[in-house]
Protein backbone atom coordinates (compact mmCIF):
# COMPACT_ATOMS: atom_id res chain seq x y z
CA UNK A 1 -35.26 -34.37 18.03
CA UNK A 2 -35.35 -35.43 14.23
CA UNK A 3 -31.94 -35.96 13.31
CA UNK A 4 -30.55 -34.58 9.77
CA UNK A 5 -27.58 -36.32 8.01
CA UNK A 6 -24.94 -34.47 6.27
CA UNK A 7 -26.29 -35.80 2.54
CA UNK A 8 -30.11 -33.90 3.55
CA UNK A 9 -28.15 -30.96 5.03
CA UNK A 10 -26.62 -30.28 1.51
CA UNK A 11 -30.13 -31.23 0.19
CA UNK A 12 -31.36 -28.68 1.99
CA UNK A 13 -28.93 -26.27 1.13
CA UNK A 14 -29.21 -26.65 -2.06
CA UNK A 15 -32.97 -26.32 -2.35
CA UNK A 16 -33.03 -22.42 -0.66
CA UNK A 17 -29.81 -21.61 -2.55
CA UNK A 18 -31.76 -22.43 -5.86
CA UNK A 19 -34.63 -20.61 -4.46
CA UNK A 20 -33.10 -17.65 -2.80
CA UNK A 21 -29.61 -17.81 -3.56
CA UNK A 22 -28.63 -17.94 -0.18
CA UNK A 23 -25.97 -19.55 1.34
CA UNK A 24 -26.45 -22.29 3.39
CA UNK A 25 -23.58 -24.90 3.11
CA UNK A 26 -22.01 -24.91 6.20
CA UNK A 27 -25.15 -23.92 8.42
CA UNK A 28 -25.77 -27.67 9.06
CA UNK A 29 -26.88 -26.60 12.74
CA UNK A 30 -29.23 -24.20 11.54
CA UNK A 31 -30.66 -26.17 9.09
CA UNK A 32 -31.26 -29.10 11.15
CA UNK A 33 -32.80 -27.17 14.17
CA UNK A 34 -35.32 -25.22 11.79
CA UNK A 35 -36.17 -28.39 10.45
CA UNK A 36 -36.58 -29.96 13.61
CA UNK A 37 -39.15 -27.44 15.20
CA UNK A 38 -41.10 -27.58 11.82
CA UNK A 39 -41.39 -31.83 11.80
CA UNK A 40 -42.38 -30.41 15.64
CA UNK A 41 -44.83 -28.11 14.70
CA UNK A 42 -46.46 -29.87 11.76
CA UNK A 43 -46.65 -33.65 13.60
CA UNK A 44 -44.05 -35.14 11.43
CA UNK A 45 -41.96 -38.00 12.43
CA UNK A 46 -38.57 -38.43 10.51
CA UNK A 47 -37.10 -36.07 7.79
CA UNK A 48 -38.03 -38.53 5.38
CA UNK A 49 -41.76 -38.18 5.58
CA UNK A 50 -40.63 -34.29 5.92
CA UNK A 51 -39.52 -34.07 2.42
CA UNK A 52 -41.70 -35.76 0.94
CA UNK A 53 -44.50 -34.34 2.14
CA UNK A 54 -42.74 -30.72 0.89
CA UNK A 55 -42.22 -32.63 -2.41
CA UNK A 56 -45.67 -32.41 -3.20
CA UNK A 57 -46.92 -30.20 -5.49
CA UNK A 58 -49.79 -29.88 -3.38
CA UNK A 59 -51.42 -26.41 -0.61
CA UNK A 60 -49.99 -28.58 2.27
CA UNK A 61 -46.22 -28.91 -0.15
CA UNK A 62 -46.59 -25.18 -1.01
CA UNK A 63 -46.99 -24.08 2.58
CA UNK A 64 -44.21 -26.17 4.12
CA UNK A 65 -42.34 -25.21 1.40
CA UNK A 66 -42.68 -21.00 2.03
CA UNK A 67 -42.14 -22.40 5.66
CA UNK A 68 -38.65 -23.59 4.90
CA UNK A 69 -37.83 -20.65 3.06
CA UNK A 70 -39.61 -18.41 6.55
CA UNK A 71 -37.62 -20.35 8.81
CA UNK A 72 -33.67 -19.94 7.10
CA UNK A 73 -34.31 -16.83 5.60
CA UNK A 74 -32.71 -14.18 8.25
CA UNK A 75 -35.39 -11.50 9.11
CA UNK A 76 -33.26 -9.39 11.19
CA UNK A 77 -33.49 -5.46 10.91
CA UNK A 78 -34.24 -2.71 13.38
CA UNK A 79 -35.53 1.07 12.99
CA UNK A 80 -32.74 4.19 12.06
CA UNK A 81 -30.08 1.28 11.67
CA UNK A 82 -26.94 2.71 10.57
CA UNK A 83 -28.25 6.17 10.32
CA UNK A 84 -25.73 7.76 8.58
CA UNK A 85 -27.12 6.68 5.31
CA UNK A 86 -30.41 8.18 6.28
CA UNK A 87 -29.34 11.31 6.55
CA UNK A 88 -27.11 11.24 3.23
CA UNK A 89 -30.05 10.43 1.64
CA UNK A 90 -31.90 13.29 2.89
CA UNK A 91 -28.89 15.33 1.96
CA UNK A 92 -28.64 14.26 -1.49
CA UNK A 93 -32.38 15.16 -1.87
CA UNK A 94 -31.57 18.78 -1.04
CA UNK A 95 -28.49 18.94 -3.41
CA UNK A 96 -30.58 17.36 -6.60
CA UNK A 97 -28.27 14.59 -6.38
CA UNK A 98 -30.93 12.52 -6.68
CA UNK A 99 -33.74 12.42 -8.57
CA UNK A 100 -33.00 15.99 -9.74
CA UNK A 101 -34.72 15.35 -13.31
CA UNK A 102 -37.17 13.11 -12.44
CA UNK A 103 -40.92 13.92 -11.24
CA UNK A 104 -41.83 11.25 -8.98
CA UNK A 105 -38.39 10.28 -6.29
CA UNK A 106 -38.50 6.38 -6.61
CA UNK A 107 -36.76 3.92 -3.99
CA UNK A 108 -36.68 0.19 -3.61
CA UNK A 109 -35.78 -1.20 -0.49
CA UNK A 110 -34.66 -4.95 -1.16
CA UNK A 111 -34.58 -7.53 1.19
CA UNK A 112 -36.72 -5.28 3.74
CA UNK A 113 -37.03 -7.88 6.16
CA UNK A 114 -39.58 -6.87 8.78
CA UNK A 115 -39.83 -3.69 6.99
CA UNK A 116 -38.32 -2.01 9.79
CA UNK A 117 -35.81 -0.10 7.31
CA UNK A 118 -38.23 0.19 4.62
CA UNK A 119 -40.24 2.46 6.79
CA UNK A 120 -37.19 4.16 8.21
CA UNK A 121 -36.50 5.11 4.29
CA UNK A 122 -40.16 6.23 4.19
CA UNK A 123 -39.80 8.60 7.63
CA UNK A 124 -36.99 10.23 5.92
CA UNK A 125 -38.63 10.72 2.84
CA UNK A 126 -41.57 12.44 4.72
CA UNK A 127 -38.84 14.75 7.19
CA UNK A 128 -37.33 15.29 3.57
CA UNK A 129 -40.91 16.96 2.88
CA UNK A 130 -41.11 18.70 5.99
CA UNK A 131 -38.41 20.69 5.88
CA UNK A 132 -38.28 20.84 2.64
CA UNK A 133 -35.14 19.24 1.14
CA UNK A 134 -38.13 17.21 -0.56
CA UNK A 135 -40.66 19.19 -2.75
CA UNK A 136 -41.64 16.28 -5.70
CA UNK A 137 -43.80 13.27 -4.40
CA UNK A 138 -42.19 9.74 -3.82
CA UNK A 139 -43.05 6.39 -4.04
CA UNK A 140 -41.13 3.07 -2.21
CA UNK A 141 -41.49 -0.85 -3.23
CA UNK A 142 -40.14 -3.07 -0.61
CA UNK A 143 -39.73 -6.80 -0.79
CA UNK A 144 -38.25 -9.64 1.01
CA UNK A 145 -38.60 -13.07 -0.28
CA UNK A 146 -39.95 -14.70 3.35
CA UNK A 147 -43.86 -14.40 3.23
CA UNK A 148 -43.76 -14.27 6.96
CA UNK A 149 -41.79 -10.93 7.19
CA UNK A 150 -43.67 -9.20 4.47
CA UNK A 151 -47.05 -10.12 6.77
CA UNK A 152 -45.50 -8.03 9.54
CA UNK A 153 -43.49 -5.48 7.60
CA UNK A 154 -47.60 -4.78 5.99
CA UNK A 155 -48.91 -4.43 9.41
CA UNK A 156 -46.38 -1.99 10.61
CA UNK A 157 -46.98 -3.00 14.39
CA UNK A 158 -43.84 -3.30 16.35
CA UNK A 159 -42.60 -4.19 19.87
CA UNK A 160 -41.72 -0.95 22.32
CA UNK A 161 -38.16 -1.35 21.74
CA UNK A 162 -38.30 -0.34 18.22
CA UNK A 163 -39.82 2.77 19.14
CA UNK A 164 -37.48 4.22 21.31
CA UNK A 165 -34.85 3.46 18.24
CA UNK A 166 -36.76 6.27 16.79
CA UNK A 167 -35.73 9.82 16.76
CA UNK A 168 -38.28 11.64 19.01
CA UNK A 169 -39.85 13.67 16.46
CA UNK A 170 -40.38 11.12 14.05
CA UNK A 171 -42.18 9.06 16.98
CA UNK A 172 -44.54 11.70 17.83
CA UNK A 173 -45.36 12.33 14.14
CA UNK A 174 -44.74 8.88 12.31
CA UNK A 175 -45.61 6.43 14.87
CA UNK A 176 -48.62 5.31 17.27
CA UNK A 177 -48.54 3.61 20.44
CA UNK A 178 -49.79 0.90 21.67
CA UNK A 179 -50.81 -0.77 24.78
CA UNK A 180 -47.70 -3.51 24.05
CA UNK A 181 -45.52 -1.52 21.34
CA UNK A 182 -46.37 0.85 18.70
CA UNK A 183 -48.10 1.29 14.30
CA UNK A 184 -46.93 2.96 11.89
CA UNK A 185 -49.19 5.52 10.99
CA UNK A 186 -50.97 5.77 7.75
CA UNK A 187 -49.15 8.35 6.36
CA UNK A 188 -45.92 6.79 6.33
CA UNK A 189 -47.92 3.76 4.88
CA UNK A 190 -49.29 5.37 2.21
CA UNK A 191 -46.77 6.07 0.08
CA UNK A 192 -44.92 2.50 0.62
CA UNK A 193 -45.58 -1.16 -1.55
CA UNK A 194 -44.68 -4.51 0.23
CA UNK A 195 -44.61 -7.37 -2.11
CA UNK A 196 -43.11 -11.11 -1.26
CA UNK A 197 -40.96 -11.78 -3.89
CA UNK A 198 -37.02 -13.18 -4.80
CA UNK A 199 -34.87 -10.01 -5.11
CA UNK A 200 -33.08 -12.21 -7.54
CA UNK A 201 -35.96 -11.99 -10.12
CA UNK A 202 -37.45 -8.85 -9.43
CA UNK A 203 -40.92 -7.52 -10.78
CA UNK A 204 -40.14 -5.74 -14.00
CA UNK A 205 -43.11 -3.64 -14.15
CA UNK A 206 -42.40 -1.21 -11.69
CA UNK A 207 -39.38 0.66 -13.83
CA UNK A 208 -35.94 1.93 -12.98
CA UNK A 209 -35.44 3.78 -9.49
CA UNK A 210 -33.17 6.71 -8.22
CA UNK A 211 -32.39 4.51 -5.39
CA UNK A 212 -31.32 1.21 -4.28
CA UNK A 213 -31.70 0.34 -0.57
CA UNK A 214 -30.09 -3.41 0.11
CA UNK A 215 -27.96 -3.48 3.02
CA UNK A 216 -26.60 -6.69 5.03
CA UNK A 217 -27.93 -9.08 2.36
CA UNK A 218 -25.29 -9.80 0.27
CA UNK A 219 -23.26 -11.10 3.46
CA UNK A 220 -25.65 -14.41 2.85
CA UNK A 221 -24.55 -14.85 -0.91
CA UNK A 222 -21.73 -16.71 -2.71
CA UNK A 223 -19.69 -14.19 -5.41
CA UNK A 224 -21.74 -15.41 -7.81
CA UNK A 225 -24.76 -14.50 -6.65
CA UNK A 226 -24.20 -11.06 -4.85
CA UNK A 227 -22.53 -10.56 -8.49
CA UNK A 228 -25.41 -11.31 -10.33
CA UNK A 229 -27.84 -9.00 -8.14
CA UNK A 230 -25.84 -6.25 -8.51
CA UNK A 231 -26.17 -6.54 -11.91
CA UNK A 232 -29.76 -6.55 -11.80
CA UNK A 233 -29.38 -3.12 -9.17
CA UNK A 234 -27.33 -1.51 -11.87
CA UNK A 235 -30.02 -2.44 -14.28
CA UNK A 236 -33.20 -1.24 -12.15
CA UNK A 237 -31.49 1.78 -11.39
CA UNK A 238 -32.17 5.35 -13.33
CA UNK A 239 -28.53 6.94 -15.05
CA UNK A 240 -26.74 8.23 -11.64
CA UNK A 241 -28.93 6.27 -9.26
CA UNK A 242 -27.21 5.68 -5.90
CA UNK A 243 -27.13 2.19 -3.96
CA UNK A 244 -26.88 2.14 -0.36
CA UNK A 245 -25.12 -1.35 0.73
CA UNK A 246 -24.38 -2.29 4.55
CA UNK A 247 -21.05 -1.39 6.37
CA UNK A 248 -20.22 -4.97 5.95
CA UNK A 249 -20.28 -4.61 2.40
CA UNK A 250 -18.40 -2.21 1.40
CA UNK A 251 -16.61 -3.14 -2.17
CA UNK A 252 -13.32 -0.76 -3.83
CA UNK A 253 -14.67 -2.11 -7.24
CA UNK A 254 -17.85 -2.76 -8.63
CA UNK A 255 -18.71 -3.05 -12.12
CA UNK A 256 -20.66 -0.23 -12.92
CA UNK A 257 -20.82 1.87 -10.02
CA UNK A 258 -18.20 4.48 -8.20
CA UNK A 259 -17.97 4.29 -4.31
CA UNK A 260 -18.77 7.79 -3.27
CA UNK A 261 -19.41 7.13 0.52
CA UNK A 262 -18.52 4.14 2.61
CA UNK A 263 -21.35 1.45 1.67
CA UNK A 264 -22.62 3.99 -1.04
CA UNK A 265 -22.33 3.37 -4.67
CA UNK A 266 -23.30 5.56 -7.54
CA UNK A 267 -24.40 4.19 -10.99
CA UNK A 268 -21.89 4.88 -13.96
CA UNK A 269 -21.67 3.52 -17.61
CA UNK A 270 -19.81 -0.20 -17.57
């Protein structure tokens, strides 16, 4: 097993935090087991030649680099997790709490992961339709900054125990099975944009949103990060949009948004 000294650990480290802002510090274990099955995998011999060879601005540097980032990026998500804020949002559609002025309902799901949640958001959005709490059209961005889980979250195909996570409506309507698990169907797909990217510089282009899904992700950030992407939440969101944060993550005080649920924060004027 290639062995990684404490200096390359915090080398390491300090590489995805500057690339992801995640932190790694004290994950010497993790970093030097990912590492390991990648020298593995790619037929390199030392954690020397390793770095260098990711040093190079080169297709083979690029793609060991998006590697790294793959393997200590955490990818873990499930369908209908913590389901309470799925239906508050469905609740808040059908009081005009949000979106109420605006033509098109807009939601960002950051740091999707496998895009398990992402398409959870998108189920509700479609049961918002259905029994109509929902009657304007919506559109969802999701991103994650691993390339690898935005490849699967696109592909929407999913092992059988995700789909008995499911409520058993939304699997009949929402959902095809497989022979070994189950798809997404096409019109949950539809309506829903994957895109690889660092939540921490965001694409501009696509405007402000009424909501902000980003839950369990700031658990991997130092306070100066998870302080600076809430800033840029605040900033992407429309005047009263709402952002839905894990029930690890719940906050008394932030700067520019009132708690108005447990994990659920409403944009106000700093």
């Amino acid at each position: 097993m290639i062995k990684v000294t404490a200096a390359e650990n915090e080398m390491v480290a300090k590489y995805v935090y500057e690339k992801s802002g995640i932190n790694l510090r004290d994950k010497g274990y993790l970093i030097e087991s990912k590492i390991a099955l990648e020298c593995f995998t790619n037929h390199i011999n030392s954690f020397e030649e390793y770095w260098q060879q990711i040093s190079v601005h080169d297709s083979t540097g690029q793609n060991l680099r998006q590697r790294l980032i793959d393997a200590l990026t955490t990818n873990y998500s499930y369908f209908y997790r913590e389901d309470d804020h799925f239906q508050l949002l469905e609740q808040y559609l059908a009081e005009g709490e949000i979106g109420d002025k605006a033509q098109e309902i807009r939601g960002w799901c950051a740091g999707c992961a496998n895009g398990q949640e992402a398409y959870t958001l998108a189920m509700t959005m479609e049961d918002a339709h259905l029994t109509g709490s929902l009657k304007k059209p919506y559109k969802l961005w999701a991103s994650d900054i691993s390339q690898k889980a935005i490849q699967t979250a696109t592909k929407g195909v999913y092992p059988m125990a995700e789909y008995v996570r499911l409520p058993a409506n939304w699997r009949k309507a929402y959902m095809h099975l497989l022979p070994n698990g189950c798809e997404v169907r096409k019109n949950i797909k539809q309506n829903l944009n994957f895109k690889q990217e660092n939540i921490l510089l965001p694409d501009q282009t696509r405007g402000k949103f009424d909501y902000i899904f980003c839950r369990n992700v700031l658990i991997y950030f130092d306070e100066v990060t998870y302080k600076k992407l809430l800033k840029i939440f605040w900033d992407s969101l429309q005047p009263d949009g709402y952002l839905f944060l894990g029930h690890t993550e719940i906050f008394n005080k932030l700067a520019g948004f009132q708690l108005v649920k447990p994990a659920v924060y409403k944009k106000v004027s700093e």
